[in-house]
PDB file of N, CA and C in Angstrom:
ATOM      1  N   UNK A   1      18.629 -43.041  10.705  1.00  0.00           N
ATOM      2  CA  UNK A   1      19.674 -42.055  10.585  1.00  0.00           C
ATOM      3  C   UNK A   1      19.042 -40.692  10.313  1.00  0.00           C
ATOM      4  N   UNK A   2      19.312 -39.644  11.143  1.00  0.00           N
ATOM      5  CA  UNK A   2      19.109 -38.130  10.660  1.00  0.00           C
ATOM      6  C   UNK A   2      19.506 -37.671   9.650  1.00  0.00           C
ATOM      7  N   UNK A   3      18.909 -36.876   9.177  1.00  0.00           N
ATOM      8  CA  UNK A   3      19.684 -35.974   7.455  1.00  0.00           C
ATOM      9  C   UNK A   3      20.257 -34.655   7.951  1.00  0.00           C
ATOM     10  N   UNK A   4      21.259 -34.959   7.950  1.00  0.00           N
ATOM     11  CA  UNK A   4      22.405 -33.608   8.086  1.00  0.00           C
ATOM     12  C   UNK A   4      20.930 -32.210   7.309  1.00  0.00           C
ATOM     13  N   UNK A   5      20.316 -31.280   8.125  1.00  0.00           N
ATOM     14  CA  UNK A   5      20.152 -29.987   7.528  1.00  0.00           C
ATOM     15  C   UNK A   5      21.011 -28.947   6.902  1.00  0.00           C
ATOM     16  N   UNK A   6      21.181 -28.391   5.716  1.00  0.00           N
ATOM     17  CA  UNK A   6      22.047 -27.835   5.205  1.00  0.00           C
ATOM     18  C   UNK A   6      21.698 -26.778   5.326  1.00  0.00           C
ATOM     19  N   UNK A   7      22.858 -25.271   5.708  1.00  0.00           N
ATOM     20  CA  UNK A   7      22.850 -24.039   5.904  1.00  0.00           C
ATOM     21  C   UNK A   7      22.113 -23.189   5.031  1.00  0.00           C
ATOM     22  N   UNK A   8      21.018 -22.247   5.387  1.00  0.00           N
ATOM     23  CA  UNK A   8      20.653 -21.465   4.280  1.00  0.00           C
ATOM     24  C   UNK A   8      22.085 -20.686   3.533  1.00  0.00           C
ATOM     25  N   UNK A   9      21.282 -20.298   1.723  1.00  0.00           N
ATOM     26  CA  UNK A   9      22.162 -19.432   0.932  1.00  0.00           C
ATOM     27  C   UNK A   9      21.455 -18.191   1.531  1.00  0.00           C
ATOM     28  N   UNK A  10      22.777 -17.548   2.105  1.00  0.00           N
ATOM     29  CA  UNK A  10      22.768 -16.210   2.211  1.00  0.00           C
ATOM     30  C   UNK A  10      22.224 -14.993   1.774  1.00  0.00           C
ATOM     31  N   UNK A  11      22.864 -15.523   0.625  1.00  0.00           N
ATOM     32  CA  UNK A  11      22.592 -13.927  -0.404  1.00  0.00           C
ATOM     33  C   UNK A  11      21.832 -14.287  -1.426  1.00  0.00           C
ATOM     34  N   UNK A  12      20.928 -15.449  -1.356  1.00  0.00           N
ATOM     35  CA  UNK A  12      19.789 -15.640  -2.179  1.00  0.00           C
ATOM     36  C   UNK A  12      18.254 -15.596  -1.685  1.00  0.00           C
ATOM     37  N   UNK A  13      16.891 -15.044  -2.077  1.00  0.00           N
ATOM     38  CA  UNK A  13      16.101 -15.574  -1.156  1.00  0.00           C
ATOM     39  C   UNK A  13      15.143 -16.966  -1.924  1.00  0.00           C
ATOM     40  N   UNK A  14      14.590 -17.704  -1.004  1.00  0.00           N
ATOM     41  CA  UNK A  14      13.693 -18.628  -1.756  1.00  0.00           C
ATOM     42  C   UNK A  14      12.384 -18.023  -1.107  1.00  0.00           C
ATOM     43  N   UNK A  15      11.884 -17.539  -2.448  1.00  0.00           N
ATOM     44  CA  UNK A  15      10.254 -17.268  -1.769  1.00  0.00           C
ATOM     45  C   UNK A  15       9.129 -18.431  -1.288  1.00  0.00           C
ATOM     46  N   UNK A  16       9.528 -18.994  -1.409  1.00  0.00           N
ATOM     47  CA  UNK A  16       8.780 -20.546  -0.492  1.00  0.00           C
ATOM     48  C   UNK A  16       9.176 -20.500   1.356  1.00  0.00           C
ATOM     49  N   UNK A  17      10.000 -19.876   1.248  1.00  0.00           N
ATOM     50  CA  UNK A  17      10.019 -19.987   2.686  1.00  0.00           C
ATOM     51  C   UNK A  17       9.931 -18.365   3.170  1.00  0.00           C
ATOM     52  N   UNK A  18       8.773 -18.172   3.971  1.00  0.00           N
ATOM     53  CA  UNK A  18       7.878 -17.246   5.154  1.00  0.00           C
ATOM     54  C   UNK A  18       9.152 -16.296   5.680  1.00  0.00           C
ATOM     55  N   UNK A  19       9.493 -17.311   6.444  1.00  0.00           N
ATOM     56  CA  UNK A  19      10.290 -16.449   7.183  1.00  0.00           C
ATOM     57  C   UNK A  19      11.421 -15.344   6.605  1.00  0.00           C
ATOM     58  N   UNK A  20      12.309 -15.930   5.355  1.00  0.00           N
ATOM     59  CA  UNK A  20      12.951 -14.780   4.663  1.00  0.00           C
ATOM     60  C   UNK A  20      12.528 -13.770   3.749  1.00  0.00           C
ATOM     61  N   UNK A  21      10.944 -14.241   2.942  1.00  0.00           N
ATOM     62  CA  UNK A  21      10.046 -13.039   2.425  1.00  0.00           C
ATOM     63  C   UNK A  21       9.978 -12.364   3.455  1.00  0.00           C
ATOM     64  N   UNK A  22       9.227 -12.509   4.788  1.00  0.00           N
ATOM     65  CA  UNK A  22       9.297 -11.638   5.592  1.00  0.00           C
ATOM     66  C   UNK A  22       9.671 -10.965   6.037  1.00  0.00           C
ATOM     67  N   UNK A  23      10.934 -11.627   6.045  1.00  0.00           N
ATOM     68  CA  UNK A  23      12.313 -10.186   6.638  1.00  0.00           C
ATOM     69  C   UNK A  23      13.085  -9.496   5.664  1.00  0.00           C
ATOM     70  N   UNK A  24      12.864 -10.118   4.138  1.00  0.00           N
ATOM     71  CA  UNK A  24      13.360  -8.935   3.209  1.00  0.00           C
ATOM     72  C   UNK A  24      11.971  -8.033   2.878  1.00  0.00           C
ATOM     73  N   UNK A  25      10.893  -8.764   3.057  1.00  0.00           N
ATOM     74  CA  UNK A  25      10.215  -7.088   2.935  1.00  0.00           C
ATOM     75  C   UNK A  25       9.965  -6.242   3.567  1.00  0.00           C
ATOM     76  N   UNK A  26      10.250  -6.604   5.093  1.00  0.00           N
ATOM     77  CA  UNK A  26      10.406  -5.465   6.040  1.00  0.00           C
ATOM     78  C   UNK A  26      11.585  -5.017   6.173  1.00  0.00           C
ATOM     79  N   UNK A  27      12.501  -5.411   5.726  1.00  0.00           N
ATOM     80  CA  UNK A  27      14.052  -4.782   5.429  1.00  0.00           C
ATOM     81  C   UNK A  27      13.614  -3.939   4.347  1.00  0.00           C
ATOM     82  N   UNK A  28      13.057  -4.033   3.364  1.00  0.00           N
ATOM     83  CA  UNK A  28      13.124  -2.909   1.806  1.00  0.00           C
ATOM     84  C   UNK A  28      11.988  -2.600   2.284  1.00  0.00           C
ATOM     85  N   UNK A  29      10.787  -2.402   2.702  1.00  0.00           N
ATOM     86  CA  UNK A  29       9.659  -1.528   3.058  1.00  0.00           C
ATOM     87  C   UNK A  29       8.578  -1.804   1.698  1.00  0.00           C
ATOM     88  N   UNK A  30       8.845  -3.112   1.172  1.00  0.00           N
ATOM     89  CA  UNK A  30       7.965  -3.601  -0.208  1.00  0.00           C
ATOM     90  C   UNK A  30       6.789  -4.296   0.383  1.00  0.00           C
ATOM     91  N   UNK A  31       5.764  -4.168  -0.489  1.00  0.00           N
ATOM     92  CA  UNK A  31       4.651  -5.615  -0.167  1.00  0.00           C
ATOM     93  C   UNK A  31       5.298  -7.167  -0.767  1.00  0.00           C
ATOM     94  N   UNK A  32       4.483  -7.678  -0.554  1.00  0.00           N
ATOM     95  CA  UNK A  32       4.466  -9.151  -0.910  1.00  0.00           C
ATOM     96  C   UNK A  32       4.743  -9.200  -2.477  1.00  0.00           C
ATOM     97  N   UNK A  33       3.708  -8.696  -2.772  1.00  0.00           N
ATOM     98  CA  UNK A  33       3.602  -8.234  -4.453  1.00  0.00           C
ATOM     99  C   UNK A  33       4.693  -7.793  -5.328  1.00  0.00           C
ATOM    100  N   UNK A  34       5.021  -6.793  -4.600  1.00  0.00           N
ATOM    101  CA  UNK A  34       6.189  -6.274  -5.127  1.00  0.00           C
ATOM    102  C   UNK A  34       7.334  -6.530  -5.023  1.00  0.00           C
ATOM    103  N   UNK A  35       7.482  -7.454  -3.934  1.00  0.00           N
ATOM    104  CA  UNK A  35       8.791  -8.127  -3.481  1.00  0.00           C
ATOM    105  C   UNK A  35       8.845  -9.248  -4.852  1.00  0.00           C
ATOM    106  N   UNK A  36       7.682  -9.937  -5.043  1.00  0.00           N
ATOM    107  CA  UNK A  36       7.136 -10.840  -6.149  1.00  0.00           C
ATOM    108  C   UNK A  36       7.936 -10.649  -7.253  1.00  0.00           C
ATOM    109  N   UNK A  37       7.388  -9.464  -7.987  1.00  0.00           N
ATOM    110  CA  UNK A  37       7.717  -8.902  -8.855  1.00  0.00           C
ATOM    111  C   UNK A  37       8.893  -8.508  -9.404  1.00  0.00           C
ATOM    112  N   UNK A  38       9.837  -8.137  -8.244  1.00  0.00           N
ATOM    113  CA  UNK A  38      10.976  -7.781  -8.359  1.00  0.00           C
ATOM    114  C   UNK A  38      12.055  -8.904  -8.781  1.00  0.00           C
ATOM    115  N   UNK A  39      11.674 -10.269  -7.709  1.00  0.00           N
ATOM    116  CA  UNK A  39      12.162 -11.117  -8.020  1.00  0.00           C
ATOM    117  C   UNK A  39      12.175 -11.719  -9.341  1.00  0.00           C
ATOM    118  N   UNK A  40      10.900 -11.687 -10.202  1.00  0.00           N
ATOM    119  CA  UNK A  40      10.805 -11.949 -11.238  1.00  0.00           C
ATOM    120  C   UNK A  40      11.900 -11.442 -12.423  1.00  0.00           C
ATOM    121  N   UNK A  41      11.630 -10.135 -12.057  1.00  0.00           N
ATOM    122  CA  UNK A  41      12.742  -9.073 -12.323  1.00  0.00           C
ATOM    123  C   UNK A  41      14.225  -9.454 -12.813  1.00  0.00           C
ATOM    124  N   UNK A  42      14.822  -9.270 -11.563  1.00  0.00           N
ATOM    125  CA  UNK A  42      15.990  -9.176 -11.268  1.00  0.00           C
ATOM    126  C   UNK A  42      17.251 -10.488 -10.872  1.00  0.00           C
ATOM    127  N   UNK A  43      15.995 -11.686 -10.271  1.00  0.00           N
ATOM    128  CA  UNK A  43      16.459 -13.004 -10.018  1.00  0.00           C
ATOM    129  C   UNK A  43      16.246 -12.729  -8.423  1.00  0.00           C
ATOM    130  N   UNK A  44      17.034 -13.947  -7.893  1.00  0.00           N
ATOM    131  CA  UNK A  44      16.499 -14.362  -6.201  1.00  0.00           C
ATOM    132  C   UNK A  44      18.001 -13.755  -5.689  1.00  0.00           C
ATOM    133  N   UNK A  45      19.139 -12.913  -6.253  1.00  0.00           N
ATOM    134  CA  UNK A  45      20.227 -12.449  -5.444  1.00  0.00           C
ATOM    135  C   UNK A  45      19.178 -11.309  -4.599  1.00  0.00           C
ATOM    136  N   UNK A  46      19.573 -11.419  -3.397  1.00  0.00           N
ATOM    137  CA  UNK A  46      19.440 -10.375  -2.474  1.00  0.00           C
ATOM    138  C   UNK A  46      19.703  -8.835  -3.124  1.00  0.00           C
ATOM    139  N   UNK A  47      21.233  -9.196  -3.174  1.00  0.00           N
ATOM    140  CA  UNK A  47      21.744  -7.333  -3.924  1.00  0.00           C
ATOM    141  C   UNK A  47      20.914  -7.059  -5.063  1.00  0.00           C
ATOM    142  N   UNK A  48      21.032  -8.018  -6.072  1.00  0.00           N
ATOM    143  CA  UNK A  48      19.953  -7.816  -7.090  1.00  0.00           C
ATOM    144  C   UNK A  48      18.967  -7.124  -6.903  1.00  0.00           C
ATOM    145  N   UNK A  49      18.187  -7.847  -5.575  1.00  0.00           N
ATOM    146  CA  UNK A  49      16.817  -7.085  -5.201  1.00  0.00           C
ATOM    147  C   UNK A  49      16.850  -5.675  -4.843  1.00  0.00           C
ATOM    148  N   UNK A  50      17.799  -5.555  -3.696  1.00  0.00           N
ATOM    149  CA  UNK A  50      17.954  -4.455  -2.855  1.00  0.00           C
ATOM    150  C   UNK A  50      18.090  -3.600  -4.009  1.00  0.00           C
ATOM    151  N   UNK A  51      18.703  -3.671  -4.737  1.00  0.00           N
ATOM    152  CA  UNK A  51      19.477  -2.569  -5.614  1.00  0.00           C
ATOM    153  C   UNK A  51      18.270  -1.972  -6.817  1.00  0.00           C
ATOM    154  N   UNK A  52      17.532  -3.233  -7.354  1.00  0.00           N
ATOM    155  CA  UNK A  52      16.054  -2.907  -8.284  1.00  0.00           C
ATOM    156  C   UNK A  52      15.268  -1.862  -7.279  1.00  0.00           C
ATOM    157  N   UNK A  53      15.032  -2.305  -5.718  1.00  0.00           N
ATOM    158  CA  UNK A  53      13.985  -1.713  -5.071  1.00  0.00           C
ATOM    159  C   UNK A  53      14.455  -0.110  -4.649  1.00  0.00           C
ATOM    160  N   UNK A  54      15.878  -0.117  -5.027  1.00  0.00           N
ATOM    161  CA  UNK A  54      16.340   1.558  -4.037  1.00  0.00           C
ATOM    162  C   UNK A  54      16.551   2.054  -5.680  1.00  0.00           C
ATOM    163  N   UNK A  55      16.284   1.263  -7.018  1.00  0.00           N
ATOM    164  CA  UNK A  55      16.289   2.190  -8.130  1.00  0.00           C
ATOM    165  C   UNK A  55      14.800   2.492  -8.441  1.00  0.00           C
ATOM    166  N   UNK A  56      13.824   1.504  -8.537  1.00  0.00           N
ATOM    167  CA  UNK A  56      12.603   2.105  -8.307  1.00  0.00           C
ATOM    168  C   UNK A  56      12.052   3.118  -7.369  1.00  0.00           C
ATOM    169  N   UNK A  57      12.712   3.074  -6.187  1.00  0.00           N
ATOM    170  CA  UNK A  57      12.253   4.090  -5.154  1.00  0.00           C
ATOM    171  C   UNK A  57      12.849   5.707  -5.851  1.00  0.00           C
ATOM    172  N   UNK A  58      14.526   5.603  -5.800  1.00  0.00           N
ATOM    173  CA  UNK A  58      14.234   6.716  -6.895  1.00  0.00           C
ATOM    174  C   UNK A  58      13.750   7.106  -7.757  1.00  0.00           C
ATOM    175  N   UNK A  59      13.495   6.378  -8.861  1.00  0.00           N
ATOM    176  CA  UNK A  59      13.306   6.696 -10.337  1.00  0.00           C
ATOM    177  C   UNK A  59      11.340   7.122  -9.639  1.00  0.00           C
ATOM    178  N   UNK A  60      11.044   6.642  -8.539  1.00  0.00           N
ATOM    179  CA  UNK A  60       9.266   7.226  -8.397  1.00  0.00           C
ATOM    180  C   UNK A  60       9.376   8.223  -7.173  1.00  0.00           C
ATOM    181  N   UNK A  61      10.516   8.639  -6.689  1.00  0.00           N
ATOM    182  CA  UNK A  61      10.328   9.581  -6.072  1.00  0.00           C
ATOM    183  C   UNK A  61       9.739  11.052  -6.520  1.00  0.00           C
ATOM    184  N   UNK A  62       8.911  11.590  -6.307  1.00  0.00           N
ATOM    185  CA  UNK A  62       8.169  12.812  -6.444  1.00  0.00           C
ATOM    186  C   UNK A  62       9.638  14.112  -6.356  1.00  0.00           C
ATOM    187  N   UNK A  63       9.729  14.651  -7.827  1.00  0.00           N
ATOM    188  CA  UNK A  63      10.290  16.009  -7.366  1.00  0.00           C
ATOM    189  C   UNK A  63      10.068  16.993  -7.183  1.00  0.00           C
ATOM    190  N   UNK A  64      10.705  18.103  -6.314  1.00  0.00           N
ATOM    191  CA  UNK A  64       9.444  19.090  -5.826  1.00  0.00           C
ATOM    192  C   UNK A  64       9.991  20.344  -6.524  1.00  0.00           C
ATOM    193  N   UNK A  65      10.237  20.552  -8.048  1.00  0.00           N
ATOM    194  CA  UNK A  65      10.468  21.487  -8.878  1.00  0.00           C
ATOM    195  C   UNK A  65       9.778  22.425  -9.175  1.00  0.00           C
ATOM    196  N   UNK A  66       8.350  22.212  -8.809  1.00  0.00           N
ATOM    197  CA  UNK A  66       7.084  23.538  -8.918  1.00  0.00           C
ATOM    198  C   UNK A  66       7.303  25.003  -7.408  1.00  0.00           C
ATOM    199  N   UNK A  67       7.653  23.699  -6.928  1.00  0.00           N
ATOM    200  CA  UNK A  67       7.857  24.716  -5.654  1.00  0.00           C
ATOM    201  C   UNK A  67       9.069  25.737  -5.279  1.00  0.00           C
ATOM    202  N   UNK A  68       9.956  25.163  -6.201  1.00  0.00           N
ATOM    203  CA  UNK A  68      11.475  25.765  -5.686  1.00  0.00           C
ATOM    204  C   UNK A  68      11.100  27.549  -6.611  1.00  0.00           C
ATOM    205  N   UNK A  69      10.050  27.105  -7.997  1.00  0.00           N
ATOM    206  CA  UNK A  69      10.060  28.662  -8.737  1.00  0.00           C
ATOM    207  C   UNK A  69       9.221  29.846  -7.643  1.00  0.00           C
ATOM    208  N   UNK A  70       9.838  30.767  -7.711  1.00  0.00           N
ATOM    209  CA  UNK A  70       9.634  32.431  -6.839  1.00  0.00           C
ATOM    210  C   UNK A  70       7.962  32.573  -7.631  1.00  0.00           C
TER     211      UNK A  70
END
């Protein structure tokens, strides 16, 4: 008898499997590492992630306040 395969969770990732590290870190523009990390973070929700990685990207964005003074 075959074993029924069950549908991936969506909006979770399992870092054991290649193929969805892969495409959430080329979706968020993270390394491996940091994708790592985040997860550690935040837990394996997707939004979770997305949302840690676009607050780190702000909170290290460079501001360019030297330049705006005359």
């Amino acid at each position: 008898m075959l074993c029924k395969k069950h549908p991936p969770i969506r909006n979770l990732i399992n870092l054991s499997d290649p193929r969805q590290v892969r495409t959430l870190k080329r979706r968020l523009g993270v390394s491996g590492a940091d994708l790592a990390r985040v997860v550690e973070k935040a837990g394996n929700s997707i939004a979770a992630i997305t949302k840690e990685v676009e607050l780190e990207k702000t909170h290290d964005a460079p501001t360019n306040t030297d330049s705006a003074t005359p």
